[in-house]
Protein backbone atom coordinates (compact mmCIF):
# COMPACT_ATOMS: atom_id res chain seq x y z
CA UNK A 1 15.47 -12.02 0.87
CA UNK A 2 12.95 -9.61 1.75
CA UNK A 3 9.43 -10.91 0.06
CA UNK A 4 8.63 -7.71 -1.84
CA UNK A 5 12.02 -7.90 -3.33
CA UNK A 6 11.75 -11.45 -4.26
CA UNK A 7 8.31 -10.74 -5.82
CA UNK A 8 9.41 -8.24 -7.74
CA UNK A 9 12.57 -10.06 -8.81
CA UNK A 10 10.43 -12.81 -10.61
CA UNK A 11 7.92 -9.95 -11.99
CA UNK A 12 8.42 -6.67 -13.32
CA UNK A 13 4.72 -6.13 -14.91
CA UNK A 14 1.27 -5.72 -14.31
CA UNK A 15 1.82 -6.44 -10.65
CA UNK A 16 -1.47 -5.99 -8.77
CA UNK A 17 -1.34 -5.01 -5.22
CA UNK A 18 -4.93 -4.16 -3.23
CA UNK A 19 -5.20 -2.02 -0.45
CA UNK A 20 -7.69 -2.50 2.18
CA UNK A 21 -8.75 -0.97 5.39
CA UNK A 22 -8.17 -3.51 8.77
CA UNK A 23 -11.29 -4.13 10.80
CA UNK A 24 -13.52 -3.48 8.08
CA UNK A 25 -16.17 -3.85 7.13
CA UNK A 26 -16.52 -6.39 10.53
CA UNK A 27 -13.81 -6.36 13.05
CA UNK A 28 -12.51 -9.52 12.42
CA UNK A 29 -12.42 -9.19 8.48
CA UNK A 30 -8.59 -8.84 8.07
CA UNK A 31 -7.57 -12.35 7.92
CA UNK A 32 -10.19 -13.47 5.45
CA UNK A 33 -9.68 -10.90 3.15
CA UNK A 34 -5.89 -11.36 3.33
CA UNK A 35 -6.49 -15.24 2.41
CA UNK A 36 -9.54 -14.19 -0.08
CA UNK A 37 -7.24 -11.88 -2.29
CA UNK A 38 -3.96 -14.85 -1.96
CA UNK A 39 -5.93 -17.29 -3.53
CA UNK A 40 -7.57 -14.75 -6.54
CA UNK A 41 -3.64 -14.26 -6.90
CA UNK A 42 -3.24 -10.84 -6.12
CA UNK A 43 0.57 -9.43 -6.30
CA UNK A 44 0.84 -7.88 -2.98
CA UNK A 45 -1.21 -6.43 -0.34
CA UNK A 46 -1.75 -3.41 1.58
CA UNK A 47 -3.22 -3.25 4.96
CA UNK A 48 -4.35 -0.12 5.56
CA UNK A 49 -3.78 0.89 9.73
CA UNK A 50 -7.10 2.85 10.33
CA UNK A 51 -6.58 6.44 11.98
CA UNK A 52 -8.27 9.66 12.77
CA UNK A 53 -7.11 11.84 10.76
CA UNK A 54 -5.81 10.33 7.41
CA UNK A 55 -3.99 12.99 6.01
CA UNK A 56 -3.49 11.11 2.55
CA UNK A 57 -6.91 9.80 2.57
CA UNK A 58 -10.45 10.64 0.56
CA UNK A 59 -14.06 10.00 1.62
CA UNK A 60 -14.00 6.71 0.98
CA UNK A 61 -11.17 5.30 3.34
CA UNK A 62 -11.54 7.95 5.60
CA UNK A 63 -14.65 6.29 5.99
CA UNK A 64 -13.53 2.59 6.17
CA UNK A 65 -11.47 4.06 8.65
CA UNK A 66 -14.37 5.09 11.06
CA UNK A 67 -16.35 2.24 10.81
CA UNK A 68 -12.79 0.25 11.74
CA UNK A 69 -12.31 1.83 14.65
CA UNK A 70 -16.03 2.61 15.77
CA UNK A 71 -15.74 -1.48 15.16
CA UNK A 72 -12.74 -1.53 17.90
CA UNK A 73 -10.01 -2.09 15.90
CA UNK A 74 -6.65 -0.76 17.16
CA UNK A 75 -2.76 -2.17 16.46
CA UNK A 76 -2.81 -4.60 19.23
CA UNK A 77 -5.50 -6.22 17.07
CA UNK A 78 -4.33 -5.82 13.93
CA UNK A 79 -0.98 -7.44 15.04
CA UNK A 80 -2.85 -10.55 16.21
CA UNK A 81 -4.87 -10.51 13.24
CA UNK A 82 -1.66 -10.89 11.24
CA UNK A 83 0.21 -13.29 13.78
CA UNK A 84 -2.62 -15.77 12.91
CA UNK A 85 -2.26 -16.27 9.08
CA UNK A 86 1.53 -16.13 9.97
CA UNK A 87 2.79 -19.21 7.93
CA UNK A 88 -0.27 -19.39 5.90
CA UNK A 89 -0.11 -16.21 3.59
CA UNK A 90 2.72 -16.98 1.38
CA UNK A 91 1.62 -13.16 -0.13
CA UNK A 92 3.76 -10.30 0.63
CA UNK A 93 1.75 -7.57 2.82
CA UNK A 94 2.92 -4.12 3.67
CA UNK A 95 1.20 -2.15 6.22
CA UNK A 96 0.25 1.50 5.68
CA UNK A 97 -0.27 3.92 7.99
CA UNK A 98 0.63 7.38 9.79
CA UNK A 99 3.51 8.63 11.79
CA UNK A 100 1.88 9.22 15.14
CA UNK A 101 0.34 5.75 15.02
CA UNK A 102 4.32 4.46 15.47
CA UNK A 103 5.14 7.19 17.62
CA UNK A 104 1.81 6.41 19.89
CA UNK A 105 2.51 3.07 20.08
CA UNK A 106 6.18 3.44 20.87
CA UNK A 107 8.67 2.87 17.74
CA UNK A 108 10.23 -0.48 18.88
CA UNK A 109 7.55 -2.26 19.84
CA UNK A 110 5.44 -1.26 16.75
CA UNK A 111 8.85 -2.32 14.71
CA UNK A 112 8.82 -5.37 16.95
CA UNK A 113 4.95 -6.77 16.40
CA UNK A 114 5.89 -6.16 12.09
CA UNK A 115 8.80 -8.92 12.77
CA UNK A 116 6.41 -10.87 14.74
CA UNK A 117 4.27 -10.78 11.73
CA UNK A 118 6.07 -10.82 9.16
CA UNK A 119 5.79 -7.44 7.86
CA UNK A 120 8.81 -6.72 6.17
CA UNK A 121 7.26 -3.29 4.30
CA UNK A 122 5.87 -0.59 5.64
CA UNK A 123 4.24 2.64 3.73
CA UNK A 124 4.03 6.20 6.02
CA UNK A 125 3.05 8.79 3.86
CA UNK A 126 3.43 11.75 6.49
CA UNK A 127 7.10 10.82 7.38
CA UNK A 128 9.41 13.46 6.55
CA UNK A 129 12.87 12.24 4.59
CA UNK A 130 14.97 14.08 6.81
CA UNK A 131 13.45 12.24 9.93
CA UNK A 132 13.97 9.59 8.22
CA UNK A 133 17.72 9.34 7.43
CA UNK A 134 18.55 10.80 10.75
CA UNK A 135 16.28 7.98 12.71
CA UNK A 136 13.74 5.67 11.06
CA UNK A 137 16.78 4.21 8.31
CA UNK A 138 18.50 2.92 11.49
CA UNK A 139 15.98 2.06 13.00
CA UNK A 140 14.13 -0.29 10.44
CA UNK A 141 17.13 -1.36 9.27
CA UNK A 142 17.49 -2.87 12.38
CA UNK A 143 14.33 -4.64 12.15
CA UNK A 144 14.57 -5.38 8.57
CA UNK A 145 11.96 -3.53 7.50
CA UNK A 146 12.10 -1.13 4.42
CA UNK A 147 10.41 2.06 4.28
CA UNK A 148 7.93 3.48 0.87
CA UNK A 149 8.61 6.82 0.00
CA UNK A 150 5.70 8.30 -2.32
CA UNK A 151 6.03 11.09 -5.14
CA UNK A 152 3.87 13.28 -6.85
CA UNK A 153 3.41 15.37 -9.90
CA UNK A 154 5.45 18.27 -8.32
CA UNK A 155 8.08 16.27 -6.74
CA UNK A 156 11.42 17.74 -7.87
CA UNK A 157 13.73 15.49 -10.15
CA UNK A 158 16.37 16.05 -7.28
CA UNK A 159 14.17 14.85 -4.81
CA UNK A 160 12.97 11.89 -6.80
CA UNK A 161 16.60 10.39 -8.11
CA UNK A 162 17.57 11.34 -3.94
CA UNK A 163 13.73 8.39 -2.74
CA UNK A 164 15.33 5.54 -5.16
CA UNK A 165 18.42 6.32 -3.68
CA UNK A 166 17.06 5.23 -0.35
CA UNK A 167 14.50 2.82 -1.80
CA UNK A 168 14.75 -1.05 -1.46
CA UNK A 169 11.25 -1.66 -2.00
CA UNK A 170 9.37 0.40 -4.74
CA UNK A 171 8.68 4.02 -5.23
CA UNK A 172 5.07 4.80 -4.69
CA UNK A 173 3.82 6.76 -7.70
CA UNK A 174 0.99 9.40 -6.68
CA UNK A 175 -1.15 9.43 -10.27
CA UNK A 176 -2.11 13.13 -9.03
CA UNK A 177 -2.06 15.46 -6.87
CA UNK A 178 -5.00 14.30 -5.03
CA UNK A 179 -6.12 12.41 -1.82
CA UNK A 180 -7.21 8.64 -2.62
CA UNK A 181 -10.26 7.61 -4.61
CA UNK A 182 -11.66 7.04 -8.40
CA UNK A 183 -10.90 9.81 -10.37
CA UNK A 184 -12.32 8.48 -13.44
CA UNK A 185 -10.27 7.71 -16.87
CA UNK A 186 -6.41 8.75 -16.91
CA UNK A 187 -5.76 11.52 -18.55
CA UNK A 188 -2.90 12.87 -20.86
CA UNK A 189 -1.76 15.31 -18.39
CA UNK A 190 -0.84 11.68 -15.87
CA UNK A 191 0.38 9.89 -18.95
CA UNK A 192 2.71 12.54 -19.59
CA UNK A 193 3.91 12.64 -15.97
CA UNK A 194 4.10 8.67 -16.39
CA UNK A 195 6.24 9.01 -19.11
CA UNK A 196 8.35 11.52 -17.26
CA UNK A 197 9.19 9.16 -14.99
CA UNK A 198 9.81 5.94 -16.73
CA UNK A 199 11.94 8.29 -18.94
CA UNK A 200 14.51 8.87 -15.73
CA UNK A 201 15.71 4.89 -15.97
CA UNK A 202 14.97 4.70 -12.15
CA UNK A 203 16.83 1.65 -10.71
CA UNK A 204 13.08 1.01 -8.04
CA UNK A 205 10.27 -1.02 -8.72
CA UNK A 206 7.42 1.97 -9.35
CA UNK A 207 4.15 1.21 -8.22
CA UNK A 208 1.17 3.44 -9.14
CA UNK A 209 -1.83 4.18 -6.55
CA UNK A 210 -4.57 6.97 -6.04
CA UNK A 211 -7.29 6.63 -8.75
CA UNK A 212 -6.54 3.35 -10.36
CA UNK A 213 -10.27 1.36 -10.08
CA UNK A 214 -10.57 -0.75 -12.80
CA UNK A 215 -9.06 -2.71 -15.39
CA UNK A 216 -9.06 -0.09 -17.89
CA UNK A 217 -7.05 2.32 -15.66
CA UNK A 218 -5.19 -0.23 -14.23
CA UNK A 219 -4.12 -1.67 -17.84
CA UNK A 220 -3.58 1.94 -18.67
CA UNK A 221 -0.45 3.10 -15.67
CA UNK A 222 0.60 -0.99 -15.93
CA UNK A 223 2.09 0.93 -19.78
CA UNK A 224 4.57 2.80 -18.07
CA UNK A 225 5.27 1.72 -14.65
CA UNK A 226 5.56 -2.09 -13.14
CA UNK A 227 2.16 -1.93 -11.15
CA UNK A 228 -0.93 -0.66 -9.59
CA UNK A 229 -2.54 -0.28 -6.40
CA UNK A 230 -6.65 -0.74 -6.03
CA UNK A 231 -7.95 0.84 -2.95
CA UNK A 232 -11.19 3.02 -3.04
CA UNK A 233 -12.43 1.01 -5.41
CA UNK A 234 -12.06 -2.39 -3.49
CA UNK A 235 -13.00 -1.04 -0.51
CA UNK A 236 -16.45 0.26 -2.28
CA UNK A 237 -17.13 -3.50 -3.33
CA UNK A 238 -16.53 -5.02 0.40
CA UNK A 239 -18.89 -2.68 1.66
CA UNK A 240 -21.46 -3.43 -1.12
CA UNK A 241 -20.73 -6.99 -1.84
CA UNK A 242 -18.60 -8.49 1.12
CA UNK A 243 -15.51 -10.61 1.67
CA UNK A 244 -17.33 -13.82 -0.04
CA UNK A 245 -17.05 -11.96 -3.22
CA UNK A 246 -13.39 -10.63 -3.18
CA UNK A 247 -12.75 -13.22 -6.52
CA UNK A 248 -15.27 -11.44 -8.95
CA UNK A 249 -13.42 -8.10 -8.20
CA UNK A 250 -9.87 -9.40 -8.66
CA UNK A 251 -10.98 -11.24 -11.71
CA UNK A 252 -12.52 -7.70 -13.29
CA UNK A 253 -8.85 -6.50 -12.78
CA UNK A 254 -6.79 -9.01 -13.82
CA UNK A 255 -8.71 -11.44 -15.74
């Protein structure tokens, strides 16, 4: 069974997932953060693939992004990065990144290097739903990898009952119509779109992200969906604080 499914078949709240950037803040970063956030017992984890031209992205990761890359990150890397905690990371991890990144690479191989590592998830916020029934579906499928679609405030109800349709991992809840980062408290205006959702009985896991940086507004979405993504926020504290650290912001999370 796919790990993501397995996780969330054991646990259907408060399930913490962190996002992080690969090859920052160092290069060579990714594995020890990976093992750093396993052992403070985070749910899940999201390794960020850093790109040019993040279309879903604020300052912050935009600018993990550049230091990654201006670091020498690229997939090859990354791949090898994950190969070698292979075995060792017991934690699911789902990669997230843009379209053209596959399509650079070349589809198969990039579908290819996921098996080799594991990767059973994968989150592309820029790929279109009808490009993906007509090609990607088949083509992860193959490779047993499931696709994240995200939603908004403004996505239609049609459109949202049609994503956990084709959903086998979780539905990526967009808290608002925003690109990443803190936002600051959650207002009523998300809680009401929150309810809105939970209200439809979807049969997907729903996972919250954009905005959520601390316990307060993690505790907060955690009401009304199954989970929560940290990004900006952690990223902030690797910069400031480093990898050695990682356990004193997980605990102010989920302690």
């Amino acid at each position: 069974m796919n790990s993501l499914k397995e996780l969330f078949k054991n646990k259907d709240k408060n399930l913490c997932s962190v996002f992080f950037t690969a090859g920052f803040p160092q290069l060579n970063d990714t594995a020890s953060i990976i093992k750093n956030l396993e052992v403070n017992k985070v749910d899940f984890i999201e390794v960020g693939l850093p790109y040019s031209d993040p279309l879903a992205d604020g300052p912050t990761i935009q600018h993990s992004s550049e230091v990654a890359l201006n670091n020498g990150i690229n997939l090859d890397i990354i791949f090898d990065q994950l190969k070698s905690i292979k075995g060792d990371v017991k934690t699911p991890l789902v990669l997230m990144g843009y379209l053209n990144q596959i399509i650079k690479y070349g589809e198969d191989r990039f579908c290819e290097q996921c098996v080799a590592c594991g990767i059973e998830t994968v989150i592309l916020p820029d790929l279109p739903m009808l490009e993906y029934e007509n090609h990607y579906k088949a083509l992860f499928a193959t490779h047993g990898i499931s696709n994240v679609f995200l939603i908004t405030p403004q996505t239609s109800v049609e459109r949202i009952r049609k994503i956990d349709g084709l959903t086998d991992a979780f539905i990526y809840v967009v808290a608002s119509a925003s690109i990443t980062g803190a936002k600051g408290e959650i207002s009523q205006g998300q809680i009401e779109y929150f309810e809105r959702i939970k209200a439809m009985n979807l049969k997907s896991t729903l996972i919250v992200g954009f905005g959520i940086s601390n316990k307060t507004t993690f505790n907060t979405v955690c009401e009304y969906v199954n989970g929560a993504i940290i990004g900006s926020a952690f990223i902030r504290f690797l910069e400031s604080e480093g990898v050695e650290k990682i356990d004193e912001f997980v605990e102010q999370i989920i302690s």
